[in-house]
N, C-alpha and C. Protein backbone atom coordinates (compact mmCIF):
# COMPACT_ATOMS: atom_id res chain seq x y z
N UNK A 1 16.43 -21.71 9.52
CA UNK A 1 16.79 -20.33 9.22
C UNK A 1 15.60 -19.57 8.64
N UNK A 2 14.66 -20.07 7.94
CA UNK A 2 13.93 -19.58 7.24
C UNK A 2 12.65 -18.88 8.62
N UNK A 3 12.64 -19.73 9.47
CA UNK A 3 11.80 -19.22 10.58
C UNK A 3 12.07 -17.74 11.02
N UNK A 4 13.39 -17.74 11.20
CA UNK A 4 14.13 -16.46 11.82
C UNK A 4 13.33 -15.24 10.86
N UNK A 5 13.28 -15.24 9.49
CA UNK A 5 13.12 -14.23 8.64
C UNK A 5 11.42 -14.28 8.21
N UNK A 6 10.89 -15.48 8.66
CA UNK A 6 9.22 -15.51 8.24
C UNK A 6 8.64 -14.16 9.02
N UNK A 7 9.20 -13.47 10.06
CA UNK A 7 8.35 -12.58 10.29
C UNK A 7 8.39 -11.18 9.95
N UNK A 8 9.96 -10.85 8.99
CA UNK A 8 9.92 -9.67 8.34
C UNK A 8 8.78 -9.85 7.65
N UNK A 9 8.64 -7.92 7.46
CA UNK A 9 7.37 -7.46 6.82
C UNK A 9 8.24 -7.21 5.14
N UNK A 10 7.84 -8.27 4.34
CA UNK A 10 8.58 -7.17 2.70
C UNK A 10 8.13 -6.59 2.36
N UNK A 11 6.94 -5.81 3.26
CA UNK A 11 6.34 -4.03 2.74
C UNK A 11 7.48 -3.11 3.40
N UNK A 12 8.37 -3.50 4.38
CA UNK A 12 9.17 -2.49 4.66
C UNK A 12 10.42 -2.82 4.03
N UNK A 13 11.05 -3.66 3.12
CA UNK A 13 12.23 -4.32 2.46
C UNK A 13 12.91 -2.70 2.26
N UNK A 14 12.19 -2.12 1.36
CA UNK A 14 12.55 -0.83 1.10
C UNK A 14 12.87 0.04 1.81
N UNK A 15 14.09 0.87 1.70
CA UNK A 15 14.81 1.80 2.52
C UNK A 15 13.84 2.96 3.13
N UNK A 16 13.29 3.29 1.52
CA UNK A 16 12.19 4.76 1.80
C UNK A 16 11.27 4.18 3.00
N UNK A 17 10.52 3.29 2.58
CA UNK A 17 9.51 3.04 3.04
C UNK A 17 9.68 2.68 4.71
N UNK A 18 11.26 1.88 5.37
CA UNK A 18 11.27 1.74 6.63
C UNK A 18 11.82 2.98 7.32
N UNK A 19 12.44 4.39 6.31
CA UNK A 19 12.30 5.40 6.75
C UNK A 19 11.04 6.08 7.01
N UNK A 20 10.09 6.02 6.16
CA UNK A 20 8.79 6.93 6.37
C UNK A 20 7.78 6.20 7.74
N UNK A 21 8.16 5.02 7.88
CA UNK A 21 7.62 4.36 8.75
C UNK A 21 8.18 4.51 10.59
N UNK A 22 9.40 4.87 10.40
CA UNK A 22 10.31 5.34 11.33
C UNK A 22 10.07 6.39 11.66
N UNK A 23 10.15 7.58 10.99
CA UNK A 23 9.80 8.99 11.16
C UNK A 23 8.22 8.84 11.77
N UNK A 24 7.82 7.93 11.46
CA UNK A 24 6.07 8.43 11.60
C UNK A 24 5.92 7.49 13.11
N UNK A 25 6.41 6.80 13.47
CA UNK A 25 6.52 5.85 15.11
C UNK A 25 6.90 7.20 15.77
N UNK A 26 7.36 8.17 15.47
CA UNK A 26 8.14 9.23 16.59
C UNK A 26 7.16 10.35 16.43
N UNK A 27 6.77 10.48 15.17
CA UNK A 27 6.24 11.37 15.34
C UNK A 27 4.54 11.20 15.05
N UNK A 28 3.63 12.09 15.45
CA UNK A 28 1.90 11.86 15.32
C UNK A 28 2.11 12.14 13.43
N UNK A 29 2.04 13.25 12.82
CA UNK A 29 2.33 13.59 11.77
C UNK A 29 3.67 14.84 11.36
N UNK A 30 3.26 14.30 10.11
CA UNK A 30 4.72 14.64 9.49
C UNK A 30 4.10 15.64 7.95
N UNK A 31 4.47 16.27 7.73
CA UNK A 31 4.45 17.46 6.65
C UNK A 31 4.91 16.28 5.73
N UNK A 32 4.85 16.50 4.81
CA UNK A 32 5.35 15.75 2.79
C UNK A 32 6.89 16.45 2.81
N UNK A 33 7.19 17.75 2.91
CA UNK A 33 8.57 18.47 2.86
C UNK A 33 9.12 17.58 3.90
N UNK A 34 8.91 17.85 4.95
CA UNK A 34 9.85 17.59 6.23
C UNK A 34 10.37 15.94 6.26
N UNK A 35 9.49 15.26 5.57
CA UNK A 35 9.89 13.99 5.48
C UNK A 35 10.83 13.86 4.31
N UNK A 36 10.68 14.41 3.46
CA UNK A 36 11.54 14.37 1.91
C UNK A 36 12.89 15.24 2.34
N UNK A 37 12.63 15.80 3.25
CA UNK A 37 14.09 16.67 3.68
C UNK A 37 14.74 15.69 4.59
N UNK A 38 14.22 15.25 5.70
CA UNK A 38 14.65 14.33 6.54
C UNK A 38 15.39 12.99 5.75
N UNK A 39 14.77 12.60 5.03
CA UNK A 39 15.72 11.32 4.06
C UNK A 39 16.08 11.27 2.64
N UNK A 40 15.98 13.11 2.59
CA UNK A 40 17.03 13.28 1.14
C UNK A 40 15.86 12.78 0.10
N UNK A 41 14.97 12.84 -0.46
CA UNK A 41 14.58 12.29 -0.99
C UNK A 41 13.77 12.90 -2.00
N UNK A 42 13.27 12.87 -3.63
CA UNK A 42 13.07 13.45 -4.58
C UNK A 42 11.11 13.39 -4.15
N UNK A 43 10.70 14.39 -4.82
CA UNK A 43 9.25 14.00 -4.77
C UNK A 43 8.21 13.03 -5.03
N UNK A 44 8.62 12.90 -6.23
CA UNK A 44 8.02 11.37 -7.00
C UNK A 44 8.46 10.23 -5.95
N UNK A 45 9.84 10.19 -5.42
CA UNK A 45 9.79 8.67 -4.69
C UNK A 45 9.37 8.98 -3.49
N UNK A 46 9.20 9.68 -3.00
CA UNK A 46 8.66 9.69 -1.64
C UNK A 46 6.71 9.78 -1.65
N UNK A 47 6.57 10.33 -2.89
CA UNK A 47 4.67 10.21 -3.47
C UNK A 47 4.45 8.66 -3.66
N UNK A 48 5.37 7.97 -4.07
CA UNK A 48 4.58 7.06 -4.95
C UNK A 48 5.23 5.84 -3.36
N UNK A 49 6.01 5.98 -2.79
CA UNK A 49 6.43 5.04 -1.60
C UNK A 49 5.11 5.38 -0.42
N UNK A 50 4.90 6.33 -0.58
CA UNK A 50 3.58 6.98 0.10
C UNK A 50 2.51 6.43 -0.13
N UNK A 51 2.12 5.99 -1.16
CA UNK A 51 0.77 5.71 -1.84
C UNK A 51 1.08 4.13 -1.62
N UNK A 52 2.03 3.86 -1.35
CA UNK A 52 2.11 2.63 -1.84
C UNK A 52 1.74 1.73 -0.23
N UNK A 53 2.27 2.46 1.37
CA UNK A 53 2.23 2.50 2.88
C UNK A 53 0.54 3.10 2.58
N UNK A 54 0.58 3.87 2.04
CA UNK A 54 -1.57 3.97 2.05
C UNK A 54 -2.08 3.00 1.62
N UNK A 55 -1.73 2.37 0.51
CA UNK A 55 -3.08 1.01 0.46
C UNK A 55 -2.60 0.00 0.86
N UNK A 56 -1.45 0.04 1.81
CA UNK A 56 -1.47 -1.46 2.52
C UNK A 56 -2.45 -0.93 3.95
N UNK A 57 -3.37 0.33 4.01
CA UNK A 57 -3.33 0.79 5.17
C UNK A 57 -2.40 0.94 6.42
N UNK A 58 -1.19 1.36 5.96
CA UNK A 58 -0.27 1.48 7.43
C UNK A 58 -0.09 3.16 7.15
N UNK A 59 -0.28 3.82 6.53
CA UNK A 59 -0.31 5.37 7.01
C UNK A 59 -1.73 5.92 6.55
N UNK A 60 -1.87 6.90 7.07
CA UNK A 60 -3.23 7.85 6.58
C UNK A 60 -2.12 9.03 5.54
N UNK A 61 -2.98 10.16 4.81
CA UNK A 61 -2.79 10.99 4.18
C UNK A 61 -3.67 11.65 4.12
N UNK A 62 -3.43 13.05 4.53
CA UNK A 62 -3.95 14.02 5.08
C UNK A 62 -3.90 15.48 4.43
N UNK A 63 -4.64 15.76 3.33
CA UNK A 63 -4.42 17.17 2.10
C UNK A 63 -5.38 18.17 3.09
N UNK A 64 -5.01 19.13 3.08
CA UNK A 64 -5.36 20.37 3.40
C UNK A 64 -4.79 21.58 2.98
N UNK A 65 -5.60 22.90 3.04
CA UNK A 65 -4.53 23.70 3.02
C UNK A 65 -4.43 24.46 3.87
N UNK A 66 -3.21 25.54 4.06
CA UNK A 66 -2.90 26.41 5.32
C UNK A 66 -3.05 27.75 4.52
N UNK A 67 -3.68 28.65 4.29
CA UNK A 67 -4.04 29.74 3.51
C UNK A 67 -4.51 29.10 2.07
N UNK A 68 -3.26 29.85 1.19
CA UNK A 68 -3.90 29.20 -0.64
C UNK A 68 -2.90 27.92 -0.76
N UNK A 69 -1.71 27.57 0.25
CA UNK A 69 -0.96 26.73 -0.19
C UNK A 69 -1.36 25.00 0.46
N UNK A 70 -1.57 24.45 -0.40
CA UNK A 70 -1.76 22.60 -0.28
C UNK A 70 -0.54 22.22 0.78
N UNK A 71 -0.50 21.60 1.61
CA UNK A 71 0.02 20.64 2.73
C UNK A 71 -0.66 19.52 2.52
N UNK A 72 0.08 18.35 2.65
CA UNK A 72 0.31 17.29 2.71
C UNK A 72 0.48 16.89 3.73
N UNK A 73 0.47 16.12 4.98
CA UNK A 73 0.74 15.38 6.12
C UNK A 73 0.53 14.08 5.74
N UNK A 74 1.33 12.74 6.39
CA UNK A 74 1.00 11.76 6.54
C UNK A 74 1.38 11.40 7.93
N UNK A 75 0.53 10.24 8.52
CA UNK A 75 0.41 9.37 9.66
C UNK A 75 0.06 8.31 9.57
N UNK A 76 1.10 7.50 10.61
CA UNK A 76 1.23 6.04 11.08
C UNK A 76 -0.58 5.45 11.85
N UNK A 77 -1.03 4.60 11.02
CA UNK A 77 -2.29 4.27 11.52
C UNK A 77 -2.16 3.21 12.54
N UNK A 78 -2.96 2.57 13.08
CA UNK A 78 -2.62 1.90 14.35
C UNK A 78 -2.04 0.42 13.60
N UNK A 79 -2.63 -0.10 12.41
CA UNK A 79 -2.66 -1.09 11.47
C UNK A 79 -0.49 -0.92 11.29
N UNK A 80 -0.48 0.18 10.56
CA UNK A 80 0.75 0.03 10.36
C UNK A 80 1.92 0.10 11.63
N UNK A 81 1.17 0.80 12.69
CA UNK A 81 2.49 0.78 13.81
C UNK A 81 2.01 -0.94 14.25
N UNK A 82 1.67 -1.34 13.94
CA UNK A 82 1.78 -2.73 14.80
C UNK A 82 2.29 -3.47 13.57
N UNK A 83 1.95 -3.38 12.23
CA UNK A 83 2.90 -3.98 11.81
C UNK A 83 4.31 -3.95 10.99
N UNK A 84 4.76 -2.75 11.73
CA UNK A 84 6.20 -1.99 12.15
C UNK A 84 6.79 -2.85 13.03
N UNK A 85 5.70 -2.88 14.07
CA UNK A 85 6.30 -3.21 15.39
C UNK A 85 6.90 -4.07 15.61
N UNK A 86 6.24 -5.20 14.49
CA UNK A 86 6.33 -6.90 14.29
C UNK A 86 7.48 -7.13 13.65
N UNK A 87 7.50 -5.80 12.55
CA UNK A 87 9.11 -6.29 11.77
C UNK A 87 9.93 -5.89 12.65
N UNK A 88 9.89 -4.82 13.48
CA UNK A 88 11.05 -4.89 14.22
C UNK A 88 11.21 -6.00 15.70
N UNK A 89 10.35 -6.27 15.79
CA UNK A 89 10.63 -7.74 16.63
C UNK A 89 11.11 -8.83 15.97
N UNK A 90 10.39 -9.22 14.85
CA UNK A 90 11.48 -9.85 13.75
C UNK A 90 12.81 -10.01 13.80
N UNK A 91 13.21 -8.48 13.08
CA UNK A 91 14.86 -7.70 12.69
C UNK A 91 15.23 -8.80 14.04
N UNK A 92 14.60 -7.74 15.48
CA UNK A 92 15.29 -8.19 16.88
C UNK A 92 15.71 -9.27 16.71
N UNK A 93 14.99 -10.59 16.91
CA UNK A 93 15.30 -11.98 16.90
C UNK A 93 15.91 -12.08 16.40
N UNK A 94 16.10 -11.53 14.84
CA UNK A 94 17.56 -12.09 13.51
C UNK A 94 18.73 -11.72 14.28
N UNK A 95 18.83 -10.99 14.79
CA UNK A 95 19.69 -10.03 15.56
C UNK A 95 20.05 -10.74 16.58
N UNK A 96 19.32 -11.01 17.65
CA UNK A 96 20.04 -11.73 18.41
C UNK A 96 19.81 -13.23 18.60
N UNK A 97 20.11 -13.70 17.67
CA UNK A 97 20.35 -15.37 17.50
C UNK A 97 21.63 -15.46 17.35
């Protein structure tokens, strides 16, 4: 049994985090709002679940601004969509055994 589950990732255990990782497989980038609107989510936990997918290197973060106002974007790096990809081949297998 233990084989079945050796290939989840427990960087994605977390709800936020296999949401922000989800949103970002579909999409190239994603605004800081649009993602915190998309899964309900307060600022602080979606900053610090953020920071946390940046130094495993599986997203980039991207500050700019659009006139005087700061934007935020983040994106899925190639590092993290593959090892997305893996937990969800994982999940798969748990799934269908």
């Amino acid at each position: 049994m233990k084989d079945l589950i050796s290939g989840l990732n427990k960087n994605f255990e977390s709800r936020v985090r296999l949401g922000i990782m989800s949103l970002l497989m579909v999409n190239d980038w994603l605004e800081f709002g649009e993602i915190r609107e998309y899964l309900e989510l307060t600022d602080g936990n979606l900053s610090s679940h953020g920071s946390a997918l940046e130094k495993l290197g599986y997203i980039t973060v991207r500050k700019e601004f659009k006139g005087k106002k700061p934007v935020t974007t983040y994106g899925a790096t190639n590092e993290g969509r593959k090892a997305f990809e893996s937990h969800l081949d994982a999940l798969e297998k748990l799934i269908k055994r």
